[in-house]
PDB file of N, CA and C in Angstrom:
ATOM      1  N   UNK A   1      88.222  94.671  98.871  1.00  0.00           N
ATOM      2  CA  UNK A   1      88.994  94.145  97.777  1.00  0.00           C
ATOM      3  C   UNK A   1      90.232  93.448  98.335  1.00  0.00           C
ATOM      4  N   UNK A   2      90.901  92.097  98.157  1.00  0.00           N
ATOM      5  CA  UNK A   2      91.678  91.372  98.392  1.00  0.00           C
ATOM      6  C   UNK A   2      92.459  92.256  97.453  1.00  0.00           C
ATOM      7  N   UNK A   3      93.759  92.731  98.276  1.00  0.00           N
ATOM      8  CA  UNK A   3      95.030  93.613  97.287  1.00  0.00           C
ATOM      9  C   UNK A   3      96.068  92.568  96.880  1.00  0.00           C
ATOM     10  N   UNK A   4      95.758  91.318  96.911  1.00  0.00           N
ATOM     11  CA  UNK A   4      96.951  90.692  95.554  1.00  0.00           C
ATOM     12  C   UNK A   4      96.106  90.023  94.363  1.00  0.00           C
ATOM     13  N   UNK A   5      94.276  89.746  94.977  1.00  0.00           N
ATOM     14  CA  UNK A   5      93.967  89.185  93.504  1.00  0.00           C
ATOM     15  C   UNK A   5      93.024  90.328  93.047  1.00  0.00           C
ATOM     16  N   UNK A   6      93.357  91.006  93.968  1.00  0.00           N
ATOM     17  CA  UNK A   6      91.889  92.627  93.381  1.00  0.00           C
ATOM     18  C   UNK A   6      91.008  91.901  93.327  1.00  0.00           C
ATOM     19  N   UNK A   7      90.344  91.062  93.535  1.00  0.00           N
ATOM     20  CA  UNK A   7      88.656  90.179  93.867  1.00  0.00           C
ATOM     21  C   UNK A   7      88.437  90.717  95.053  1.00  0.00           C
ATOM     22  N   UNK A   8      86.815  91.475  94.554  1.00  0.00           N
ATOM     23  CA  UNK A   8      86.550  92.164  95.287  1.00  0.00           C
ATOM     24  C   UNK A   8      85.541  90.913  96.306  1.00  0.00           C
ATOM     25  N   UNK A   9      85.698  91.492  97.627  1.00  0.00           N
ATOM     26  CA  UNK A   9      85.020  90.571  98.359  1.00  0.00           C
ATOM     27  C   UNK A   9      83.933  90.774  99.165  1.00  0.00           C
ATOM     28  N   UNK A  10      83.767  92.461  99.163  1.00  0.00           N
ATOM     29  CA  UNK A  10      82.142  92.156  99.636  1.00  0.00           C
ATOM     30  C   UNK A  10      81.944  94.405  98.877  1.00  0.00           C
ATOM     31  N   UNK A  11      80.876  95.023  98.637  1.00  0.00           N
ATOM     32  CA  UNK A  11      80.813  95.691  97.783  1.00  0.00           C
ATOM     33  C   UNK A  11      79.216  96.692  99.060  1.00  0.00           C
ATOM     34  N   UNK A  12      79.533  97.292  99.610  1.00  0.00           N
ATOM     35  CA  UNK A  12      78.081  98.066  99.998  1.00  0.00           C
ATOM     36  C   UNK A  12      78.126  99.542  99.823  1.00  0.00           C
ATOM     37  N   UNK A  13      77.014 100.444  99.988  1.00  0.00           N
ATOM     38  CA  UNK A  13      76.948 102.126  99.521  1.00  0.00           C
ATOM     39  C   UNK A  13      75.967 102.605 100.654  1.00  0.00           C
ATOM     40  N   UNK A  14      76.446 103.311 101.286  1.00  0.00           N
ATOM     41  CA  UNK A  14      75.810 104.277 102.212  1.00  0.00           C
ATOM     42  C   UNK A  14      75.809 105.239 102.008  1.00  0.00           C
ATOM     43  N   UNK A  15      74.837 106.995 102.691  1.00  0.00           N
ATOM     44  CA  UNK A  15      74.966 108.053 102.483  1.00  0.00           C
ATOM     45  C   UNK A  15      75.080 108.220 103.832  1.00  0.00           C
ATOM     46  N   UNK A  16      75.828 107.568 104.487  1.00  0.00           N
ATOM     47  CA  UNK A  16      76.209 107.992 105.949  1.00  0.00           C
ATOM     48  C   UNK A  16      77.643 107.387 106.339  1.00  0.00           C
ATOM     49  N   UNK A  17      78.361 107.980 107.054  1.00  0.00           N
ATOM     50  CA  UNK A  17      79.414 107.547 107.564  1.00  0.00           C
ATOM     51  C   UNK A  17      79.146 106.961 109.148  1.00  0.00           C
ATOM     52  N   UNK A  18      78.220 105.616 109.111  1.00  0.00           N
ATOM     53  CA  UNK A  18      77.745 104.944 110.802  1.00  0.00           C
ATOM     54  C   UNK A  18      79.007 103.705 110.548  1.00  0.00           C
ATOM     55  N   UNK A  19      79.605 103.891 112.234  1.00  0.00           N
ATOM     56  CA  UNK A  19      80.319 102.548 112.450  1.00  0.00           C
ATOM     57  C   UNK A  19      79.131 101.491 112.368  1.00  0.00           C
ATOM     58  N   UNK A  20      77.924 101.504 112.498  1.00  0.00           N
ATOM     59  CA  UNK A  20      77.237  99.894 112.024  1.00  0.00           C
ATOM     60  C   UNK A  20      76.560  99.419 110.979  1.00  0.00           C
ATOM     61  N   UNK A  21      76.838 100.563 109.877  1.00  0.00           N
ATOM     62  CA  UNK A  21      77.007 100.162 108.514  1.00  0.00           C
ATOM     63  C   UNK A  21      78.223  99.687 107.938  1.00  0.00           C
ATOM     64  N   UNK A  22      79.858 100.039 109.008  1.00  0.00           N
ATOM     65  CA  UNK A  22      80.424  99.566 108.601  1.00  0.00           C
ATOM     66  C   UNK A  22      80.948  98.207 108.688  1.00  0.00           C
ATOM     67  N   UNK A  23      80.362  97.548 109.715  1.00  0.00           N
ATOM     68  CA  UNK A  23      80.143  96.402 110.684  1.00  0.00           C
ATOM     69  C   UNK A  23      79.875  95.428 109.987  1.00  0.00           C
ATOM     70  N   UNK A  24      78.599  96.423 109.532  1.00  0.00           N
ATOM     71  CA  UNK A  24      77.646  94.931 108.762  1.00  0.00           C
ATOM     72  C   UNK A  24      78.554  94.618 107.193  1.00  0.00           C
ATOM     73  N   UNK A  25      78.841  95.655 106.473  1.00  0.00           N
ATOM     74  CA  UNK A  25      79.682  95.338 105.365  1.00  0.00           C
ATOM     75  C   UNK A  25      81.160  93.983 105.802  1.00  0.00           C
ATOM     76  N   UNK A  26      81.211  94.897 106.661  1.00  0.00           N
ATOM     77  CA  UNK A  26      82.372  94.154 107.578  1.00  0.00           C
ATOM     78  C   UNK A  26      82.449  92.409 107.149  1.00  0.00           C
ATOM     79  N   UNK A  27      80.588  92.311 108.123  1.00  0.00           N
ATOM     80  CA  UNK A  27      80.569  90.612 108.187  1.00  0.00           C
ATOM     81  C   UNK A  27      80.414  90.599 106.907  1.00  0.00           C
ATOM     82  N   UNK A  28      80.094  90.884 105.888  1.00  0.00           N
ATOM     83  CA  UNK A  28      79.987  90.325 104.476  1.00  0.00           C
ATOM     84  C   UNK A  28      80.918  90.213 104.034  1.00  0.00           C
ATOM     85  N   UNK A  29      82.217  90.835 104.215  1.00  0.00           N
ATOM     86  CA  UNK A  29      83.225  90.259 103.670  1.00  0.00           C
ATOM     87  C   UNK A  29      83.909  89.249 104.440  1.00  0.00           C
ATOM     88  N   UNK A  30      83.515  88.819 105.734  1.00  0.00           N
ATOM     89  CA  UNK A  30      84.591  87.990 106.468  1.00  0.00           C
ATOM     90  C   UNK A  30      83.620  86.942 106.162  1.00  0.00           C
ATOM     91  N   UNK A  31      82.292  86.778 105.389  1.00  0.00           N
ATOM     92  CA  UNK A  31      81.552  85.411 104.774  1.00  0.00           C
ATOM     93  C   UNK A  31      82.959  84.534 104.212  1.00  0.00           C
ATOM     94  N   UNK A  32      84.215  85.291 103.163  1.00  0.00           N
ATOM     95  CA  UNK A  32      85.045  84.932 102.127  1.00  0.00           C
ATOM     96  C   UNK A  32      85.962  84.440 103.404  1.00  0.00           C
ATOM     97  N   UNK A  33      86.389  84.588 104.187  1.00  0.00           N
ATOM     98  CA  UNK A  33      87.280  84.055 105.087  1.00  0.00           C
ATOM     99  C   UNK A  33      87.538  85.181 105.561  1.00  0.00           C
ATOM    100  N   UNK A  34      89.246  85.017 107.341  1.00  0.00           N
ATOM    101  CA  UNK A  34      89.190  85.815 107.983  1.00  0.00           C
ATOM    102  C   UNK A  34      90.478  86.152 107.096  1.00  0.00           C
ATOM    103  N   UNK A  35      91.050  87.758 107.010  1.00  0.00           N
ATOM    104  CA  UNK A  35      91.925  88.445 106.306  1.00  0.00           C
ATOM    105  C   UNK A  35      92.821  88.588 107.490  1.00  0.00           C
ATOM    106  N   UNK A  36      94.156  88.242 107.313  1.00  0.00           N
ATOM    107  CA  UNK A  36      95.311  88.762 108.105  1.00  0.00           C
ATOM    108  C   UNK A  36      95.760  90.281 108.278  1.00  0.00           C
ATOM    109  N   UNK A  37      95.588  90.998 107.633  1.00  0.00           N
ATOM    110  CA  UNK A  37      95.106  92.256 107.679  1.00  0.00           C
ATOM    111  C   UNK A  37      93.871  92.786 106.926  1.00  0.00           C
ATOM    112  N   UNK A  38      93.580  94.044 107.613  1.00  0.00           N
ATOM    113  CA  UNK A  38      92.422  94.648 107.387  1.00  0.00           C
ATOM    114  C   UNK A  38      92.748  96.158 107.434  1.00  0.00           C
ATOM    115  N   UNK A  39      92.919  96.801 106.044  1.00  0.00           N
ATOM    116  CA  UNK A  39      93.012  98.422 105.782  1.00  0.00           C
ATOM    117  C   UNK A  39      92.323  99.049 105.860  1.00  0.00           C
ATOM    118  N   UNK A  40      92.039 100.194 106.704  1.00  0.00           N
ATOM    119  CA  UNK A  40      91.254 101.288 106.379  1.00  0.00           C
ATOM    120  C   UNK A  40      92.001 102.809 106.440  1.00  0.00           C
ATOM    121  N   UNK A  41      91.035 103.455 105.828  1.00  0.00           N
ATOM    122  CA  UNK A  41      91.953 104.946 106.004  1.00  0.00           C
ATOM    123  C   UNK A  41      91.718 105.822 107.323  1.00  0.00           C
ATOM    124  N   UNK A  42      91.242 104.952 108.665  1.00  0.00           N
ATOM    125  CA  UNK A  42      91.868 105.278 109.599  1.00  0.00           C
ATOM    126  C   UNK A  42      90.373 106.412 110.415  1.00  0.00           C
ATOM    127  N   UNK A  43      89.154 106.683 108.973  1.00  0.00           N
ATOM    128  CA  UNK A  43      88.056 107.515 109.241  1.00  0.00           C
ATOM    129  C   UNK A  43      87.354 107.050 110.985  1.00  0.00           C
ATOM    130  N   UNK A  44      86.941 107.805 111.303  1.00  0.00           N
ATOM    131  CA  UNK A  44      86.402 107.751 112.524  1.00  0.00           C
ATOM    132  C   UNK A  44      85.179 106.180 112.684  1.00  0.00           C
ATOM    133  N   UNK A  45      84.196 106.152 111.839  1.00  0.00           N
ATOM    134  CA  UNK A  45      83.759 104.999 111.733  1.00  0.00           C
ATOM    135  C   UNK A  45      84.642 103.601 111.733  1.00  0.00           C
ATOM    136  N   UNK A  46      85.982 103.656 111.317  1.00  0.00           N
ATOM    137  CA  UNK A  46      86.846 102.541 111.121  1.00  0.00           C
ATOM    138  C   UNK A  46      87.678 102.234 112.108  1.00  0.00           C
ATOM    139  N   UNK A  47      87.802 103.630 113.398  1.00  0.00           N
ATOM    140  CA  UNK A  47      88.526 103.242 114.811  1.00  0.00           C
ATOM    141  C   UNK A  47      87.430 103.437 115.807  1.00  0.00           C
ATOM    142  N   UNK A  48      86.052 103.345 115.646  1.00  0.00           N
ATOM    143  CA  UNK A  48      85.620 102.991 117.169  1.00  0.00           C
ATOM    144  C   UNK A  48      85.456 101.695 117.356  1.00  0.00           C
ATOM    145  N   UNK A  49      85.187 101.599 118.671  1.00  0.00           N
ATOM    146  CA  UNK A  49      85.407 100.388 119.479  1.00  0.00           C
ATOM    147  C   UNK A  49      84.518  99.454 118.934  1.00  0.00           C
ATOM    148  N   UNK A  50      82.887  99.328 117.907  1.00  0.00           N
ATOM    149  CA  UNK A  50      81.997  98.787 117.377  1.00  0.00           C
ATOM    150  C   UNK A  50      83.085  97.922 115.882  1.00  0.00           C
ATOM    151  N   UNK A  51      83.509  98.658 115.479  1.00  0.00           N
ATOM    152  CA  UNK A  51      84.350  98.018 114.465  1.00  0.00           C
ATOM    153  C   UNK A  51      85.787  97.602 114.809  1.00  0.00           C
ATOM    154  N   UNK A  52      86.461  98.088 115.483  1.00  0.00           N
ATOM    155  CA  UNK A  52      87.672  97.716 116.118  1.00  0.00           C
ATOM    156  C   UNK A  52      87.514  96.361 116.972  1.00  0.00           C
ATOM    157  N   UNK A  53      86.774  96.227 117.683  1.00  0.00           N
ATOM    158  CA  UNK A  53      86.220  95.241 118.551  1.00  0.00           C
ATOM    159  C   UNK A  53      86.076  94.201 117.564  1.00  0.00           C
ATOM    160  N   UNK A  54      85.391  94.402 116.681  1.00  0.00           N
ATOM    161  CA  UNK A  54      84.947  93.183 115.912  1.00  0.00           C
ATOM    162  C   UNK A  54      85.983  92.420 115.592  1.00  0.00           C
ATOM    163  N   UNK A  55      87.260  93.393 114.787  1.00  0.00           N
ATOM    164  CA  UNK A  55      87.834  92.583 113.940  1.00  0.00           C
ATOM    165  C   UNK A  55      88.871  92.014 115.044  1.00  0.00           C
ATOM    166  N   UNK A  56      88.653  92.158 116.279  1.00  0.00           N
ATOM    167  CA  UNK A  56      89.792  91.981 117.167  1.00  0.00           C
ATOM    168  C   UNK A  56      88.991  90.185 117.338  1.00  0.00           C
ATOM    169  N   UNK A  57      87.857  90.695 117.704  1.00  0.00           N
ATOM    170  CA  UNK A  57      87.327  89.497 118.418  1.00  0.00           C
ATOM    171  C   UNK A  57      87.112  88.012 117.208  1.00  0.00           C
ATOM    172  N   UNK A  58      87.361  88.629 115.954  1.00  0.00           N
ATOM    173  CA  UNK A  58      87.842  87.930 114.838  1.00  0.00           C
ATOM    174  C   UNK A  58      88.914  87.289 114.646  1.00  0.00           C
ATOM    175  N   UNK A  59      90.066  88.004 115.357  1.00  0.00           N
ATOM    176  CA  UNK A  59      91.415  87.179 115.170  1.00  0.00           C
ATOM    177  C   UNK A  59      91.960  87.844 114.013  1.00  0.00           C
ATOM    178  N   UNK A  60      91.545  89.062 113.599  1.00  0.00           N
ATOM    179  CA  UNK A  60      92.094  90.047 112.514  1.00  0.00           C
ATOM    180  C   UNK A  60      93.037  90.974 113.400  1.00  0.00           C
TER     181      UNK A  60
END
């Protein structure tokens, strides 16, 4: 969800907590463009190096 227009920008549901489910959601939202920041609550899937890497190698 973009937090100044709340348009949500990409929407997925897992019953697992995998860094490469979160990846792939990931690229679906960077389809909308690249975000100057990127929030998460910090869960273990959201600091390994598979998702961290990404958004680095993004320019996020």
């Amino acid at each position: 969800m973009d937090w100044f227009s709340r348009y949500v920008i990409a929407w997925d549901l897992s019953d697992s907590m995998e860094a490469g489910f979160c990846v792939a959601s990931l690229a679906g939202a960077m389809r909308t463009g690249r975000p100057r920041i990127f929030n998460t609550n910090q869960g273990s899937q959201f600091t390994r190096e598979e998702f961290t890497g990404t958004l680095l190698r993004a320019g996020v």
